[in-house]
Protein backbone atom coordinates (compact mmCIF):
# COMPACT_ATOMS: atom_id res chain seq x y z
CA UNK A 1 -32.66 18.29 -14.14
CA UNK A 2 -33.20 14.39 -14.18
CA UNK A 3 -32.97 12.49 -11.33
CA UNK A 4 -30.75 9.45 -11.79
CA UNK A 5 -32.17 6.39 -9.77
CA UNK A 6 -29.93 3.48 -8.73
CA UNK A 7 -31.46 0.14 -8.22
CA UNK A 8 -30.07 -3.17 -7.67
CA UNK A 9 -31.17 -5.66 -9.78
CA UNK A 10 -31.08 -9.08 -8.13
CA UNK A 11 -32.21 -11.58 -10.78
CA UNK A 12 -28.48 -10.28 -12.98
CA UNK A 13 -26.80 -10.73 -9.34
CA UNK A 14 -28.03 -14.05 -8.80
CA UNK A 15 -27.07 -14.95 -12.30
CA UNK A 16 -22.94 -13.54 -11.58
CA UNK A 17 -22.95 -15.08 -8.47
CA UNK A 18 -24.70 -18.63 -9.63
CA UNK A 19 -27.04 -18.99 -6.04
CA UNK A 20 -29.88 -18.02 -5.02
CA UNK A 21 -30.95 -14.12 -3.98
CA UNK A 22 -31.51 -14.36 0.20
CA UNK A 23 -32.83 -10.69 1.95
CA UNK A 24 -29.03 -10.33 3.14
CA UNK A 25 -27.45 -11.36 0.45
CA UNK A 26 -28.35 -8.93 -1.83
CA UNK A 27 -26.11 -6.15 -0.78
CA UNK A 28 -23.33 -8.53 0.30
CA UNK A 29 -23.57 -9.26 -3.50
CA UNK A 30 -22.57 -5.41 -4.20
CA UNK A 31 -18.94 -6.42 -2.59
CA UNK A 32 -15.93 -8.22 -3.33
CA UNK A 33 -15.54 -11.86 -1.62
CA UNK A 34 -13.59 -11.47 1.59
CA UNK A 35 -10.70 -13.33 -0.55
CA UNK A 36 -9.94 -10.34 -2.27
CA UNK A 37 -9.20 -8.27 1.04
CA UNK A 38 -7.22 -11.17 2.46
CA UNK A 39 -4.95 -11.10 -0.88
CA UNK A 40 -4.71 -7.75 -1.10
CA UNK A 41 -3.93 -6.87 2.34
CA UNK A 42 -1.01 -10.11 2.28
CA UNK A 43 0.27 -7.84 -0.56
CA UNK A 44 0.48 -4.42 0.88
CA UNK A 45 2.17 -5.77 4.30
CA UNK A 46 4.61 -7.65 2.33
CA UNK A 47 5.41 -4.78 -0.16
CA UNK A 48 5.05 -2.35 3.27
CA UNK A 49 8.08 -4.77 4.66
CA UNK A 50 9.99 -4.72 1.50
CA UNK A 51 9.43 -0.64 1.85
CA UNK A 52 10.73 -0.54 5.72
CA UNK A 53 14.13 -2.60 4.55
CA UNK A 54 14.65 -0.49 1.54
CA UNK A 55 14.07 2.70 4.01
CA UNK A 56 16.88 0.99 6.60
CA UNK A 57 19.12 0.93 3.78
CA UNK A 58 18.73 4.59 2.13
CA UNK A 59 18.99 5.87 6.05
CA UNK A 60 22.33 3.67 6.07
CA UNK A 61 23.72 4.94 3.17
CA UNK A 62 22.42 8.86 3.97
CA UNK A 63 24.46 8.69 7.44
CA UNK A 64 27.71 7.50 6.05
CA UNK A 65 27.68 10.19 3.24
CA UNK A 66 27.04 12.90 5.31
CA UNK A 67 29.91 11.36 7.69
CA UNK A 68 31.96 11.37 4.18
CA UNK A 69 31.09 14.71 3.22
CA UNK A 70 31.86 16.44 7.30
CA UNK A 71 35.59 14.43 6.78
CA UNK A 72 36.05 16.33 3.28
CA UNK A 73 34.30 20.08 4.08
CA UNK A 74 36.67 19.66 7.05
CA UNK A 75 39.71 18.93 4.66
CA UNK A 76 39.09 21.58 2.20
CA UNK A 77 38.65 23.83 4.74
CA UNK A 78 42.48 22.94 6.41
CA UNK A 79 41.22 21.54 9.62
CA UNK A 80 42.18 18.43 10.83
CA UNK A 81 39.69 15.31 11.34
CA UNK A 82 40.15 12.85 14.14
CA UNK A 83 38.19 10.15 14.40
């Protein structure tokens, strides 16, 4: 079995991220810029707010079908609805 080493290389790092290699940097270089979470967390609370409205909606439209459907199971079976 062959053991498969990772390594970092820092000289291709400092070359993608055009500045020079510092002891912290070089994991911080592993990561995405803190831009990307900042984007991509905007999007999923905006798409999670779009999801919460759409939910309102289908829970709108769910109640006043099952209302529809009690008034017409009560009709077919000959009883009278009030309300």
């Amino acid at each position: 079995m062959q053991i498969l080493k990772l390594s970092y290389e820092p000289a291709r790092a400092n070359r993608l991220n055009n500045h020079p290699a510092k002891k912290d940097d070089s994991l911080l270089g592993l990561f995405p810029k803190p831009q990307y979470f900042q984007v991509h967390f905007q999007h999923l609370h905006e798409h999670n707010q779009q999801l919460h409205e759409e939910l309102a909606q289908l829970k709108d439209t769910v109640a006043k079908t099952d209302e529809k459907l009690g008034r017409l199971l009560a009709l077919l079976s000959g009883k009278s609805v009030m309300g």
